[in-house]
Protein backbone atom coordinates (compact mmCIF):
# COMPACT_ATOMS: atom_id res chain seq x y z
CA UNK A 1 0.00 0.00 0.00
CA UNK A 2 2.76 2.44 0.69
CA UNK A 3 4.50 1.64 -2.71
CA UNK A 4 1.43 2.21 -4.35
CA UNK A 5 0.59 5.31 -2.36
CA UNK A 6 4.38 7.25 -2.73
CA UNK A 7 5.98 5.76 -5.29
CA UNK A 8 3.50 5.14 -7.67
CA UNK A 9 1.67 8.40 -7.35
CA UNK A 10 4.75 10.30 -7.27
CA UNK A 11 5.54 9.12 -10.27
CA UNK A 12 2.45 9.52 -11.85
CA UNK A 13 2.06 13.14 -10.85
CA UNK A 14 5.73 13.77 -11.76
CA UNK A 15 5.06 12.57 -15.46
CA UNK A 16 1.88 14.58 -15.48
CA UNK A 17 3.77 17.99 -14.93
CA UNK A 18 6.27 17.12 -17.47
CA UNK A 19 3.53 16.31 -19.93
CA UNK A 20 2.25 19.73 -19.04
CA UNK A 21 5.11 21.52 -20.29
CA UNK A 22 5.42 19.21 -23.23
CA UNK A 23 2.25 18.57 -24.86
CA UNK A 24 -1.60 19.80 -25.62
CA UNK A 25 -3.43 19.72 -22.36
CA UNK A 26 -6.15 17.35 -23.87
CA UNK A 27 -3.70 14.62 -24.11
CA UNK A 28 -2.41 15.46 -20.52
CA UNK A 29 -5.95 15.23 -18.98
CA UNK A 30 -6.46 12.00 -21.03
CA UNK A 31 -3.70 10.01 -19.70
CA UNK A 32 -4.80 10.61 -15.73
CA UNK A 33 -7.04 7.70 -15.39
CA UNK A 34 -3.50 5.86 -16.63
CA UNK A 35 -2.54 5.80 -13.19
CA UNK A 36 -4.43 3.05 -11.88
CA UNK A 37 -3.16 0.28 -14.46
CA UNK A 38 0.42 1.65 -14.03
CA UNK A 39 -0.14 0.89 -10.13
CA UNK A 40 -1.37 -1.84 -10.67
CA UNK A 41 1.28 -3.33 -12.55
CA UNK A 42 4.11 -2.03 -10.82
CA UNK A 43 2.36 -3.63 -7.98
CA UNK A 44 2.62 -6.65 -9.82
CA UNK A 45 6.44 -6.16 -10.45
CA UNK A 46 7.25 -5.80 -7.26
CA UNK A 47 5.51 -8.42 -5.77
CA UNK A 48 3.25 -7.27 -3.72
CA UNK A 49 -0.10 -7.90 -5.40
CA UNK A 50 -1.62 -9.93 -8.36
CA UNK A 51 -3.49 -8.63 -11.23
CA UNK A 52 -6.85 -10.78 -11.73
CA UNK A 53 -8.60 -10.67 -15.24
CA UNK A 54 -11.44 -7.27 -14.19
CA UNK A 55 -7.89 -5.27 -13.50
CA UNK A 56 -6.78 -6.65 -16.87
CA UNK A 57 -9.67 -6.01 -18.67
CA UNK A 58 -9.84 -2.21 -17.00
CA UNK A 59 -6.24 -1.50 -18.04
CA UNK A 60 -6.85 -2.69 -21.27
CA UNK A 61 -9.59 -0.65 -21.95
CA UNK A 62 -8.22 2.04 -20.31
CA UNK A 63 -5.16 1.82 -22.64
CA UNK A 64 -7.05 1.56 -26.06
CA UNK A 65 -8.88 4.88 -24.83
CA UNK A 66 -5.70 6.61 -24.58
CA UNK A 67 -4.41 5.30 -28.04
CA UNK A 68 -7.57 6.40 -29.80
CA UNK A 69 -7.36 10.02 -28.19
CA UNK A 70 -3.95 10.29 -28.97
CA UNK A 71 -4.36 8.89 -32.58
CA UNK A 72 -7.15 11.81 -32.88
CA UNK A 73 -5.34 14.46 -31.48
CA UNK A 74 -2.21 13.58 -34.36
CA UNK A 75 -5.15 13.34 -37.01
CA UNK A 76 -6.10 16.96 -35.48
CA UNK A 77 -2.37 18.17 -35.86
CA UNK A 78 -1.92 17.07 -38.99
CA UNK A 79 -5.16 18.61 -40.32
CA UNK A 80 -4.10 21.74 -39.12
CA UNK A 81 -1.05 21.36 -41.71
């Protein structure tokens, strides 16, 4: 719990506010829920708790969310072209 608490959020939130600097804030935003399936399989890594197939399934889905805004917001910047 600690791991996931410090570590994992720290990291999170670190990545955010570089993100900030770096790219459009709609892709930012997007990636937040990205947190959870990056705890979980850190978790995972370090051996501290198992993934079972609904956390699977949620990362997954979470993950082809983020693809598909990020594959519209290039479509978006190369309309703008």
């Amino acid at each position: 719990l600690i791991y996931a608490v410090f570590i994992s959020s720290a990291m999170c939130y670190g990545l955010i506010t570089w993100l900030n600097k770096h790219m459009p804030s709609s892709v930012v935003t997007s990636f937040w829920p990205f947190q959870v399936p990056v705890a979980l399989v850190l978790s995972k890594i370090v051996g501290l708790d198992g993934i079972n197939v609904l956390q699977g399934i949620g990362g997954l889905t979470i993950a082809s969310g983020l693809v598909l805004v990020s594959a519209a917001e290039i479509q978006r910047e190369h309309m703008k072209l």
